[in-house]
PDB file of N, CA and C in Angstrom:
ATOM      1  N   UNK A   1      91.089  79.681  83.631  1.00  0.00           N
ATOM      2  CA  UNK A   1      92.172  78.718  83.633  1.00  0.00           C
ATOM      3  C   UNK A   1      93.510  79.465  83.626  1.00  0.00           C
ATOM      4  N   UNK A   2      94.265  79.064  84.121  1.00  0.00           N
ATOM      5  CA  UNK A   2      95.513  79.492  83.889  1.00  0.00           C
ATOM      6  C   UNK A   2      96.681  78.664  83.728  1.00  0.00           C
ATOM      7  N   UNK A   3      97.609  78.606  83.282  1.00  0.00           N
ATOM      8  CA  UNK A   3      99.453  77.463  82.732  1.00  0.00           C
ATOM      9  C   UNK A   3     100.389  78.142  83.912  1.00  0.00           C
ATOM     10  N   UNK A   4     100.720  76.691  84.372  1.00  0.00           N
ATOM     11  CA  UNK A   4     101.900  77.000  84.418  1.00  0.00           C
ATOM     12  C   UNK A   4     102.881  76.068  84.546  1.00  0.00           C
ATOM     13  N   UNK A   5     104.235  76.471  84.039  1.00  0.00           N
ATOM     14  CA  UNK A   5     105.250  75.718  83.695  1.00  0.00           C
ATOM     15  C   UNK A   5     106.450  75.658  85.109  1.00  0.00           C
ATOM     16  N   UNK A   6     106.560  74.638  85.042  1.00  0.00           N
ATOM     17  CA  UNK A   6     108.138  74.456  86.101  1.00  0.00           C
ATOM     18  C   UNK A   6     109.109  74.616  85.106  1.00  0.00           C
ATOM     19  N   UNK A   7     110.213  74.783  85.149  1.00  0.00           N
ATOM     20  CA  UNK A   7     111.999  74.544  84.907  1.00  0.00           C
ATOM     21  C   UNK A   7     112.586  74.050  85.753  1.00  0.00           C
ATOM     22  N   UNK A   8     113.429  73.651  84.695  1.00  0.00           N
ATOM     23  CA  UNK A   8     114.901  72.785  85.332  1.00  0.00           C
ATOM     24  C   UNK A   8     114.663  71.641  86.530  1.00  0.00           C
ATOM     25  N   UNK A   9     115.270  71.354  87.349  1.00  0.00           N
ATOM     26  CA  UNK A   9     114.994  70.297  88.230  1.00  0.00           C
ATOM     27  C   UNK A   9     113.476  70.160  88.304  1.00  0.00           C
ATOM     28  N   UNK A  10     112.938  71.215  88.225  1.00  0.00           N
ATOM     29  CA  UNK A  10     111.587  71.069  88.973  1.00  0.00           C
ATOM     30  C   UNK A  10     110.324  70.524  88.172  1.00  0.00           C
ATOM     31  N   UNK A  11     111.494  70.440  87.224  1.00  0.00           N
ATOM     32  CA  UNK A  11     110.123  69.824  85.756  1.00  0.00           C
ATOM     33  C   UNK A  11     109.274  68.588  86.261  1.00  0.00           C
ATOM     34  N   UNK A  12     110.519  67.642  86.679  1.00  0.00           N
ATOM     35  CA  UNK A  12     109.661  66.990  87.032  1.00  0.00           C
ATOM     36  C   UNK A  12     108.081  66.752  88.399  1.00  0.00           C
ATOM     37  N   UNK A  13     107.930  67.719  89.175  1.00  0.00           N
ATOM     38  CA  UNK A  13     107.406  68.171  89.934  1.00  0.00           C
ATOM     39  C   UNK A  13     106.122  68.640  89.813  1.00  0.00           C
ATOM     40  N   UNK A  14     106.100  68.607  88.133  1.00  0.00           N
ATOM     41  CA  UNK A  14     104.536  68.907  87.961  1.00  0.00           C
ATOM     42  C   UNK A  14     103.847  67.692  88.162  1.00  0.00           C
ATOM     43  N   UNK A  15     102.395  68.168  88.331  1.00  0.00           N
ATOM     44  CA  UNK A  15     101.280  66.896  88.245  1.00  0.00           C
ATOM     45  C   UNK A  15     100.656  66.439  87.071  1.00  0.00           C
ATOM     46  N   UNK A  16     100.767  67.411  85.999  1.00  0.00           N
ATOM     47  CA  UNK A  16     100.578  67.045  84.431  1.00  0.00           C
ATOM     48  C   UNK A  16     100.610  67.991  83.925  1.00  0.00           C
ATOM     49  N   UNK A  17     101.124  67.707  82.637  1.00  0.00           N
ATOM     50  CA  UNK A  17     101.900  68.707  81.264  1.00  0.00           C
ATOM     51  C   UNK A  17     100.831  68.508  80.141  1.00  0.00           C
ATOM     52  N   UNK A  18     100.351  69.371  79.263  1.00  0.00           N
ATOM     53  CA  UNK A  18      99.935  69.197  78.160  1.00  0.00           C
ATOM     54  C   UNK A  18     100.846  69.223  76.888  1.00  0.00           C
ATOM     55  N   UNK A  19     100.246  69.209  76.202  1.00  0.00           N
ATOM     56  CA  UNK A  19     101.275  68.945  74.700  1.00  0.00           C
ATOM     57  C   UNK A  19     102.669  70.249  74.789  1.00  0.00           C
ATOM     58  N   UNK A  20     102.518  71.505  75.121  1.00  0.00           N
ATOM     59  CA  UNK A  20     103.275  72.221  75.096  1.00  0.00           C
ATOM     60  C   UNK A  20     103.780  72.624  76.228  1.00  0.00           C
ATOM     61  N   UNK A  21     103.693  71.403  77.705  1.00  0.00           N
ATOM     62  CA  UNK A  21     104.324  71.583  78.669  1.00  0.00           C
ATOM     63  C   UNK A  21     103.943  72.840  79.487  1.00  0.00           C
ATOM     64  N   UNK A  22     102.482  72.322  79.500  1.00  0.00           N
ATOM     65  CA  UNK A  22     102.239  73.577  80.823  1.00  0.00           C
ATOM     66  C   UNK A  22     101.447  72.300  81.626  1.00  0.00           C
ATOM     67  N   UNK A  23     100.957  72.813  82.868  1.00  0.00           N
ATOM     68  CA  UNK A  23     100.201  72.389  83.641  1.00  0.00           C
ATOM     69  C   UNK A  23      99.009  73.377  83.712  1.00  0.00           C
ATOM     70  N   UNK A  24      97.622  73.054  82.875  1.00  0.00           N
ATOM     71  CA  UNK A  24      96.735  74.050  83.263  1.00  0.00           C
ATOM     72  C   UNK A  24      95.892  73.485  84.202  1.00  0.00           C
ATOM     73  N   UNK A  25      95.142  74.742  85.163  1.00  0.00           N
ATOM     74  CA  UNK A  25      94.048  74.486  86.090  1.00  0.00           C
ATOM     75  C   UNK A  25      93.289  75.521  86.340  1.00  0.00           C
ATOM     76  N   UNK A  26      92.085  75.523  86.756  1.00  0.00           N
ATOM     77  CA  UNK A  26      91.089  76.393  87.364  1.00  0.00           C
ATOM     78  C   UNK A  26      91.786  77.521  88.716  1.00  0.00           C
ATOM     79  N   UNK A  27      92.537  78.300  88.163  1.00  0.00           N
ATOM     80  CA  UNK A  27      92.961  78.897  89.450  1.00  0.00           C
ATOM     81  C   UNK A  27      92.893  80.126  89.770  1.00  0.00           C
ATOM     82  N   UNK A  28      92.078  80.898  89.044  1.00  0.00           N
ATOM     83  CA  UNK A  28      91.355  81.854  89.147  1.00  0.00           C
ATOM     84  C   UNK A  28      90.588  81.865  90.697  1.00  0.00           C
ATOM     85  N   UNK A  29      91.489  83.535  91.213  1.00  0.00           N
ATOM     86  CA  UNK A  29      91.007  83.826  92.304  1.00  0.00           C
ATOM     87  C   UNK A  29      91.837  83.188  93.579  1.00  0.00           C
ATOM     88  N   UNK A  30      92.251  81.980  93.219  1.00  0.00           N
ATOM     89  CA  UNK A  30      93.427  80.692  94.053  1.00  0.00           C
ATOM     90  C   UNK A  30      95.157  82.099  93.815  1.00  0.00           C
ATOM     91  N   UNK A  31      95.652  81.268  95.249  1.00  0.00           N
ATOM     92  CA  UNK A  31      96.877  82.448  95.136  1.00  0.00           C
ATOM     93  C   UNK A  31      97.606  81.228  94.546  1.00  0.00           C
ATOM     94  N   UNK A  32      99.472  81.904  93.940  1.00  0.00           N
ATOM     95  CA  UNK A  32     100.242  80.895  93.763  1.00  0.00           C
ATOM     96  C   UNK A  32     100.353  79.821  94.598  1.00  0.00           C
ATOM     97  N   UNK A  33     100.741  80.094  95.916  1.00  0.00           N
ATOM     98  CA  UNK A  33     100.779  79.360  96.865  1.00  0.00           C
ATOM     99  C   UNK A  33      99.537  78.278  96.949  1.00  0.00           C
ATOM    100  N   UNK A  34      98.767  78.277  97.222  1.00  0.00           N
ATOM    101  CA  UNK A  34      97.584  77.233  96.625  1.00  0.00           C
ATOM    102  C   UNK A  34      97.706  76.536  95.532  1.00  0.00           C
ATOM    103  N   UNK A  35      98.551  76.769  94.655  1.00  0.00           N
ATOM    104  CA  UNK A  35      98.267  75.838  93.051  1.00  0.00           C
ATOM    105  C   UNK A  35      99.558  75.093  93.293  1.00  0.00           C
ATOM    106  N   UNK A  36     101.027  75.530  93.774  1.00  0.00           N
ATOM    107  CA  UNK A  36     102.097  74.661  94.180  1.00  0.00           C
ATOM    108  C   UNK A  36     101.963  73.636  95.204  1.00  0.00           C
ATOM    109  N   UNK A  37     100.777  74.273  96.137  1.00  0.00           N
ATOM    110  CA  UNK A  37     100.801  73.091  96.782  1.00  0.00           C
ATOM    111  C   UNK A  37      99.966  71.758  96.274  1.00  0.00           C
ATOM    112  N   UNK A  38      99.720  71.957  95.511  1.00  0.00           N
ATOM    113  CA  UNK A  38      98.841  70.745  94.566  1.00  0.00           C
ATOM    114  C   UNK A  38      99.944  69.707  93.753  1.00  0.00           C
ATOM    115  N   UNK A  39     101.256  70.636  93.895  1.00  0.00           N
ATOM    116  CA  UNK A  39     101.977  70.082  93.022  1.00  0.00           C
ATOM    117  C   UNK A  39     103.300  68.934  93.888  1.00  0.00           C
ATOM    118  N   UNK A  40     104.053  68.406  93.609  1.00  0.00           N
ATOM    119  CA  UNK A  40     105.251  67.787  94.336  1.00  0.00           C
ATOM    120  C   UNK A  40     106.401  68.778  94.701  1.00  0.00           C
ATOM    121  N   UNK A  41     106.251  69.991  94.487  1.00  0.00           N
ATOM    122  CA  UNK A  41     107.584  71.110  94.771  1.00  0.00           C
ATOM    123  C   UNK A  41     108.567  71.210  95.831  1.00  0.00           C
ATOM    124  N   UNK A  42     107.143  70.902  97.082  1.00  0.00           N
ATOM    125  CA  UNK A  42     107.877  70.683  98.050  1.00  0.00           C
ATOM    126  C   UNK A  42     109.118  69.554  98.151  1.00  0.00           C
ATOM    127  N   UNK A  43     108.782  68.424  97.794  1.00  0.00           N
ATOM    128  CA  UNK A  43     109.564  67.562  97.652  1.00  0.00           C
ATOM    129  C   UNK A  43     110.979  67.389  97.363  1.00  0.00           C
ATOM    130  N   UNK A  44     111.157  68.819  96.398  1.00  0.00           N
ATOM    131  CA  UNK A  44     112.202  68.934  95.562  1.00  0.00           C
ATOM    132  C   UNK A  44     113.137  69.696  96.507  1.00  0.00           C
ATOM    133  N   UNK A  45     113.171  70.263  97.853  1.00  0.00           N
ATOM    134  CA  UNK A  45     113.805  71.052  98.519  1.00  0.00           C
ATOM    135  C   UNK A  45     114.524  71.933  97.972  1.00  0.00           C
ATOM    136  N   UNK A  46     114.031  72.731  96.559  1.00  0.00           N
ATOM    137  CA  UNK A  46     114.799  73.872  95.851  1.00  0.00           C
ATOM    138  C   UNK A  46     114.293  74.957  96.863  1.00  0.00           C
ATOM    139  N   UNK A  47     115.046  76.113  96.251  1.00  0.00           N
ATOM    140  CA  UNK A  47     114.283  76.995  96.253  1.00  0.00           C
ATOM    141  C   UNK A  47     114.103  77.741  94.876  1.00  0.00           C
ATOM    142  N   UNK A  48     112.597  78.400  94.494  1.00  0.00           N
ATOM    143  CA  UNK A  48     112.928  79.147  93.305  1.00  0.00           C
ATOM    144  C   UNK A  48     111.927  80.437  93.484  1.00  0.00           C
ATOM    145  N   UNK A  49     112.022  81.047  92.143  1.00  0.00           N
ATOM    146  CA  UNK A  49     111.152  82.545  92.101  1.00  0.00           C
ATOM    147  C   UNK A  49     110.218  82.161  91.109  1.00  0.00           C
ATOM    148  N   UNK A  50     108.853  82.891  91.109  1.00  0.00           N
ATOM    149  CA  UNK A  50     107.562  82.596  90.593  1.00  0.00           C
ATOM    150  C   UNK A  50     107.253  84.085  89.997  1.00  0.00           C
ATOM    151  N   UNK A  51     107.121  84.039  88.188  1.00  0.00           N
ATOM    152  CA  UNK A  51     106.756  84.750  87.459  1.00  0.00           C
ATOM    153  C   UNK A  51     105.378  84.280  87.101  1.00  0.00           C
ATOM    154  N   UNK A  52     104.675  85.966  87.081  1.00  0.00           N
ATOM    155  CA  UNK A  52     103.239  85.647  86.492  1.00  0.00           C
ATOM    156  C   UNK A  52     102.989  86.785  85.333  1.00  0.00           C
ATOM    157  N   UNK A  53     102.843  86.292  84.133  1.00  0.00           N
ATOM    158  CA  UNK A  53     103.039  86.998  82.861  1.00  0.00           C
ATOM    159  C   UNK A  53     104.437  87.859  82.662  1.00  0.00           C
ATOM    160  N   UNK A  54     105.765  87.124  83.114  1.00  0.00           N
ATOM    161  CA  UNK A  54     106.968  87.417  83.049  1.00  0.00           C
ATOM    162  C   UNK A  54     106.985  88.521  84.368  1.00  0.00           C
ATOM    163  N   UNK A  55     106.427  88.908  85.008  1.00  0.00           N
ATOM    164  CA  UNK A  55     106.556  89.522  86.088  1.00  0.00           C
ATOM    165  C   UNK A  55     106.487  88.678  87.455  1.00  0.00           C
ATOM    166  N   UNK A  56     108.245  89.351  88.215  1.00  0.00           N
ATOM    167  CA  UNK A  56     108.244  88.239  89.221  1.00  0.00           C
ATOM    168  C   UNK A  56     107.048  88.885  90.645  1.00  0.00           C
ATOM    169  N   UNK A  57     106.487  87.905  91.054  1.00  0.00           N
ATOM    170  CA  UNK A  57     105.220  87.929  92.056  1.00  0.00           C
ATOM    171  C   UNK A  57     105.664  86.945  93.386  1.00  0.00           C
ATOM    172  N   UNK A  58     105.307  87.500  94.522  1.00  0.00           N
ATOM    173  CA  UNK A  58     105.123  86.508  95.567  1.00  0.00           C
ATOM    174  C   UNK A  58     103.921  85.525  95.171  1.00  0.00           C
ATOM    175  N   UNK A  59     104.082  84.480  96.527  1.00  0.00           N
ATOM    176  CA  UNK A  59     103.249  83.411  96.667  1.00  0.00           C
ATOM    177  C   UNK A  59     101.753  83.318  97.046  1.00  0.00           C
ATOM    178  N   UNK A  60     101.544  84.775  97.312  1.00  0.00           N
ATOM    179  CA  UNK A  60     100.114  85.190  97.986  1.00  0.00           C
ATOM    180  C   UNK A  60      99.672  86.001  96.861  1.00  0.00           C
ATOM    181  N   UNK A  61     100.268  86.105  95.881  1.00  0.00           N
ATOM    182  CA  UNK A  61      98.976  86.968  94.753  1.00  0.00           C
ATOM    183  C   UNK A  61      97.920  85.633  94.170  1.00  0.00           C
ATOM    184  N   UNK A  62      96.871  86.699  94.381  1.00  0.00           N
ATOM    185  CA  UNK A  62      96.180  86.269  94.041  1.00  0.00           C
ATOM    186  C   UNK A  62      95.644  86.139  92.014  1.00  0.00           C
ATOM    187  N   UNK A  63      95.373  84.409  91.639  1.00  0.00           N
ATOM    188  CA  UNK A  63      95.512  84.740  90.318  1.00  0.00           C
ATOM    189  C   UNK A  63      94.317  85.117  89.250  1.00  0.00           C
ATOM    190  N   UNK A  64      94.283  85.301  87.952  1.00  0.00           N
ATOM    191  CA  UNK A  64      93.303  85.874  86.840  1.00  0.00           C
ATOM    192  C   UNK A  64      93.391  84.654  85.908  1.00  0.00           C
ATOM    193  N   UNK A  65      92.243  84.787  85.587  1.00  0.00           N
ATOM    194  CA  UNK A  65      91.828  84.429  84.354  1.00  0.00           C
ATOM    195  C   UNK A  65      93.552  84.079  83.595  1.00  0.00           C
ATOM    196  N   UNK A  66      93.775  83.302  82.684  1.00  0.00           N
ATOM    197  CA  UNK A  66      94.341  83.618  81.726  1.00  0.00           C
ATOM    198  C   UNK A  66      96.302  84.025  82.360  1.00  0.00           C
ATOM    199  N   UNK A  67      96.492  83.556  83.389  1.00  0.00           N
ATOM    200  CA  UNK A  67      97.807  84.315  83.844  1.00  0.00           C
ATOM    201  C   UNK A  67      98.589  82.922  83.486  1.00  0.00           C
ATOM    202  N   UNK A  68      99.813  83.471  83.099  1.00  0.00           N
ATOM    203  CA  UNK A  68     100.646  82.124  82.642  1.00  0.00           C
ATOM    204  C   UNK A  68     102.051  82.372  84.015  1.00  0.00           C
ATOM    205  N   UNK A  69     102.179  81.226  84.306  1.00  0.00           N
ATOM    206  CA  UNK A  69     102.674  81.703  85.548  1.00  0.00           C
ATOM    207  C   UNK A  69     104.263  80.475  85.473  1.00  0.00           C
ATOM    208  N   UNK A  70     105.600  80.540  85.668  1.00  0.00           N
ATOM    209  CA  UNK A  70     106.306  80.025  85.472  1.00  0.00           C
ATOM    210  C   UNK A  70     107.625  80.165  86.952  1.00  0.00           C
ATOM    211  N   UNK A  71     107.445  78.696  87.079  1.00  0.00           N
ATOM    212  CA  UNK A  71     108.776  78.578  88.336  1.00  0.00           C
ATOM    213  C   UNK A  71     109.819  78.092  87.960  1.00  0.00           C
ATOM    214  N   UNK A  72     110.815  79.027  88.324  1.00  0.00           N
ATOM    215  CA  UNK A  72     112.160  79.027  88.125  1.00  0.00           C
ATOM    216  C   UNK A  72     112.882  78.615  89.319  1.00  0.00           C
ATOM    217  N   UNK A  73     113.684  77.205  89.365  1.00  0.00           N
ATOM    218  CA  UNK A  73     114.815  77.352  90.587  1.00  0.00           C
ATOM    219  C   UNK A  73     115.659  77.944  90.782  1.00  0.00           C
ATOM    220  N   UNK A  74     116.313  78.338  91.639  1.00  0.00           N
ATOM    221  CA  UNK A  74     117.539  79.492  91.899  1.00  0.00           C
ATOM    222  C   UNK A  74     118.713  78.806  91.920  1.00  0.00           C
ATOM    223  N   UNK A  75     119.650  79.106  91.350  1.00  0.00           N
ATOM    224  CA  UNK A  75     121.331  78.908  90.672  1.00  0.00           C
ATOM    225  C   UNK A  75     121.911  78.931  92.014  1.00  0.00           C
ATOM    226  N   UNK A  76     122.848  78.555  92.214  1.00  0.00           N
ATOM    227  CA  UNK A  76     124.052  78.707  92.690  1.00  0.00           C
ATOM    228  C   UNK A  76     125.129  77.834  92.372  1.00  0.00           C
ATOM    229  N   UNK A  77     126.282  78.591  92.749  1.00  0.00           N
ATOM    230  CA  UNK A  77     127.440  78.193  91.850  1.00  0.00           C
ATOM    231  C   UNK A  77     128.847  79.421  92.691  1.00  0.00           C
ATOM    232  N   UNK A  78     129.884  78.616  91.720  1.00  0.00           N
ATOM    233  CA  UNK A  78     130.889  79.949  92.370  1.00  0.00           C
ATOM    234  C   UNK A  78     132.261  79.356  91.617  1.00  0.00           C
TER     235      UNK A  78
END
């Protein structure tokens, strides 16, 4: 199994939260890219960066057991 959490706009974008606001699923072996698309992200026309155990990762790693994986949208401003 593995969590993972959206931020900011994108919170709402998950498909379900448990008590401490993760979304867990069977995704062992599944890349990131496979588990977002399960989710509404697209929808949100952000763009953001994808940490897996605080290390930032592309969309094609493939995931483990146990990886807590967290999407962040990207800022802009000026």
């Amino acid at each position: 199994m593995v969590k993972i959490k959206f931020f900011g706009i994108l919170t709402n974008k998950m498909p379900k939260k448990d008590e401490k606001g993760y979304w867990v699923i069977d995704g062992k072996g599944k890349t990131i890219k496979e588990l977002l698309d399960l989710s509404l992200i697209k929808e949100a026309n952000v763009k953001y960066t994808v940490l897996v155990n605080n290390e930032r990762k592309d969309t094609d790693y493939i995931l483990e057991d146990d990886d807590i994986i967290t999407v962040i949208p990207l800022l802009a401003g000026g």
